[in-house]
Protein backbone atom coordinates (compact mmCIF):
# COMPACT_ATOMS: atom_id res chain seq x y z
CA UNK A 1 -0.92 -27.54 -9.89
CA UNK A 2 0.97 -25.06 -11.64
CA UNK A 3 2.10 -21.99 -9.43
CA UNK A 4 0.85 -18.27 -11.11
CA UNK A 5 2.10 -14.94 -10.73
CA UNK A 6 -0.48 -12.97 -8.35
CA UNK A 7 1.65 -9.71 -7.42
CA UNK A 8 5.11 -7.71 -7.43
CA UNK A 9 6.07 -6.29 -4.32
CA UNK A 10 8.54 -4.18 -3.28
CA UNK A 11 8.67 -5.16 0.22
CA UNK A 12 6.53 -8.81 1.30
CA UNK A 13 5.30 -7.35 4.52
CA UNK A 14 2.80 -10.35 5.59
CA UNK A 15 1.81 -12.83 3.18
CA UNK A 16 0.97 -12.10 -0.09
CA UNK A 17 0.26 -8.60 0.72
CA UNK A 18 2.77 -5.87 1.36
CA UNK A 19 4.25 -2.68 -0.78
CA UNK A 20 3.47 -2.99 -4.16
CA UNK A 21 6.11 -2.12 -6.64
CA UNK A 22 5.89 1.02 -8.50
CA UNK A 23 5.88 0.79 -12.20
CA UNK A 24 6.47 3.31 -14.34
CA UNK A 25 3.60 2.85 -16.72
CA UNK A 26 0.40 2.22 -15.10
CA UNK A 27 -2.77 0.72 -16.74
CA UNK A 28 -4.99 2.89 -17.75
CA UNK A 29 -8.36 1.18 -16.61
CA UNK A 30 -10.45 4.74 -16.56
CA UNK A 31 -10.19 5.08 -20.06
CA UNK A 32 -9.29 1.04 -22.04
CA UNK A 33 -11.44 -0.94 -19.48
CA UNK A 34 -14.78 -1.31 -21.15
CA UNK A 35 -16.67 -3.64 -18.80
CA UNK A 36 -15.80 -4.54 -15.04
CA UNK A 37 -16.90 -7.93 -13.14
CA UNK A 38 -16.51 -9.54 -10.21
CA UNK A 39 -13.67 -11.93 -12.06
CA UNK A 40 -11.66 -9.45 -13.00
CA UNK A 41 -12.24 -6.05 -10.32
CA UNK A 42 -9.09 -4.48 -11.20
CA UNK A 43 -9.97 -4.09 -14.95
CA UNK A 44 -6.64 -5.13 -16.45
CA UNK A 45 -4.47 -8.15 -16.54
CA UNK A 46 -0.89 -7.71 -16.73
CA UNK A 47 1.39 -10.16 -18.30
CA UNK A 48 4.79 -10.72 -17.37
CA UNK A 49 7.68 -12.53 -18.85
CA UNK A 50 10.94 -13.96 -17.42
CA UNK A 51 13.67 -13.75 -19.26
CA UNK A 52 16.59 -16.02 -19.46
CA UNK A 53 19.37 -13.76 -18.30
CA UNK A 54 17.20 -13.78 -15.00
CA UNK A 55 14.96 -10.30 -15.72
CA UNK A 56 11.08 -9.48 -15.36
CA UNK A 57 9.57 -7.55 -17.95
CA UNK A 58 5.84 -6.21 -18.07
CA UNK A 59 4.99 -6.91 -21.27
CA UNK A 60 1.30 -5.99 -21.18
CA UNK A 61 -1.84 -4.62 -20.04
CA UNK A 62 -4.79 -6.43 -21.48
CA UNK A 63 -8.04 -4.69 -21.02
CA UNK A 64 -11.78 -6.58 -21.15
CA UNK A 65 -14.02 -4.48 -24.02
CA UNK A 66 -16.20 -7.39 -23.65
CA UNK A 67 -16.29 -10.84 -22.33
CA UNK A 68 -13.89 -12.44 -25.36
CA UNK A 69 -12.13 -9.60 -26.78
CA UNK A 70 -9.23 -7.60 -24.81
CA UNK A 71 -7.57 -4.62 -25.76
CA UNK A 72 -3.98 -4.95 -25.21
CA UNK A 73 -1.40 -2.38 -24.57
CA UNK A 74 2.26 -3.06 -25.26
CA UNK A 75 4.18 -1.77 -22.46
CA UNK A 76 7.83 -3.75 -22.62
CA UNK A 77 8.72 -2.75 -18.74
CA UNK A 78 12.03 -3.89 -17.47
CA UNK A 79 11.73 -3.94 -13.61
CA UNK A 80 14.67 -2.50 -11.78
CA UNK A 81 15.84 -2.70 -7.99
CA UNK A 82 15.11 -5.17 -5.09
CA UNK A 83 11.60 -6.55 -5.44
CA UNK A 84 9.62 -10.14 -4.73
CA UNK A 85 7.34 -11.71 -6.84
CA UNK A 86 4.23 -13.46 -5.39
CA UNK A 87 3.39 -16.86 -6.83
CA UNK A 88 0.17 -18.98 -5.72
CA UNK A 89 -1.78 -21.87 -7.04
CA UNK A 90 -5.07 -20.35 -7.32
CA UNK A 91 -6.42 -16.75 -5.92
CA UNK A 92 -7.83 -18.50 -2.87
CA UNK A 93 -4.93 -20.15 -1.86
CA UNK A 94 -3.42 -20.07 1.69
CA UNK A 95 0.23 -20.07 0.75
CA UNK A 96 2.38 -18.41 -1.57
CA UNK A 97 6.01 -18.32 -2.56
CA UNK A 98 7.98 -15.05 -2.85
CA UNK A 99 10.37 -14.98 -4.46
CA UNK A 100 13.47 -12.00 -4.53
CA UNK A 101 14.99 -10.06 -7.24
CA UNK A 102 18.17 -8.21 -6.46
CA UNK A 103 19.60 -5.52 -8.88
CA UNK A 104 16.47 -6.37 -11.18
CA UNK A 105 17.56 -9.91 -11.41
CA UNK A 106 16.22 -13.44 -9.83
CA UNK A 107 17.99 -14.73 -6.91
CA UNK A 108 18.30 -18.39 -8.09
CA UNK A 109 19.14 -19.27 -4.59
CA UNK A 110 16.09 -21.16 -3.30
CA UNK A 111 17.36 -20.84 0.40
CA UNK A 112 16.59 -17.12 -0.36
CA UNK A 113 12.55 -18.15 -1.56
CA UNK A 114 10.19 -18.01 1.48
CA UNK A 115 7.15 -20.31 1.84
CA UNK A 116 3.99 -18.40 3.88
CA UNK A 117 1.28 -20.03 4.58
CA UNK A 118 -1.91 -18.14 6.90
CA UNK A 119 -5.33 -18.99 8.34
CA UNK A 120 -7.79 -16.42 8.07
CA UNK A 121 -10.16 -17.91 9.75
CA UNK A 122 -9.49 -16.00 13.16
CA UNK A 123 -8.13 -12.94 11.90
CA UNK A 124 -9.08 -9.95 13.66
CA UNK A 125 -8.06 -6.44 11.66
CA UNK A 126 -7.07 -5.83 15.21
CA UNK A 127 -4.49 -9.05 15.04
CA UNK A 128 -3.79 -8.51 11.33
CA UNK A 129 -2.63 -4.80 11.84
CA UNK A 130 -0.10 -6.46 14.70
CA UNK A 131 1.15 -9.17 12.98
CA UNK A 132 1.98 -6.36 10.14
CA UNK A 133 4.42 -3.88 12.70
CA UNK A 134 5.56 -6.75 13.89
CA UNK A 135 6.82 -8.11 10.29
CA UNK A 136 7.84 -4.64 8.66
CA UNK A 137 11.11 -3.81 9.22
CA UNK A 138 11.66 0.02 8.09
CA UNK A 139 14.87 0.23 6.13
CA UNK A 140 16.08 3.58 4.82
CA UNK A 141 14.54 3.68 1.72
CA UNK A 142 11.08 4.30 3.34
């Protein structure tokens, strides 16, 4: 099964979750997003594209007017700094691979990928909130 993009992160805290990276142009759901459903709760779908010299670009937002139609909006973002990119096989999937970007390029080191994998079965927000300070390591940009 293929592996898809599910987030950008600035920092991977725990799991696939952690501190998103900032873009400079955000989507605009309050005024392009025509309908919202349960498939789709952000209201956008941002496409990305990799490009050989090792660079992510935002290409995209794509907004739903109705179930088969989209409005897209070019955007042509070149992401800058230290950042990870989240890759899973499906949106229910207990593992993900993140991967890092340094100087706004891929680290084509795989020692440098990391595999997670969680069970959320027992997860308390009590144990969840832990496990988080316990991961984050502060470093002087925050």
């Amino acid at each position: 099964m293929p592996l898809r993009l599910f987030g950008v992160l600035r920092d991977p805290v725990y799991h696939q979750t952690g501190i998103p990276y900032d873009f400079d142009h955000q989507p605009d759901v309050e005024n392009r997003t025509k309908i919202i459903s349960t498939g789709l709760h952000r209201g956008y779908v941002a496409t990305f594209c990799l490009r050989r010299n090792g660079q992510l670009i935002l290409q995209s937002y794509s907004y739903p007017i109705d179930f088969r139609e989209y409005d897209i909006e070019i955007v042509n973002e070149t992401l800058n700094g230290e950042f990870w990119i989240v890759l899973q096989r499906h949106f229910h999937d207990k593992w993900c691979r993140l991967i890092p970007f340094q100087a706004g390029h891929v680290v084509t080191d795989r020692s440098k990928w990391e595999d997670r994998s969680w069970d959320w079965s027992n997860m308390t927000a009590e144990r969840l909130e832990s496990e988080v300070r316990a991961a984050y390591k502060p470093t002087a940009k925050n």
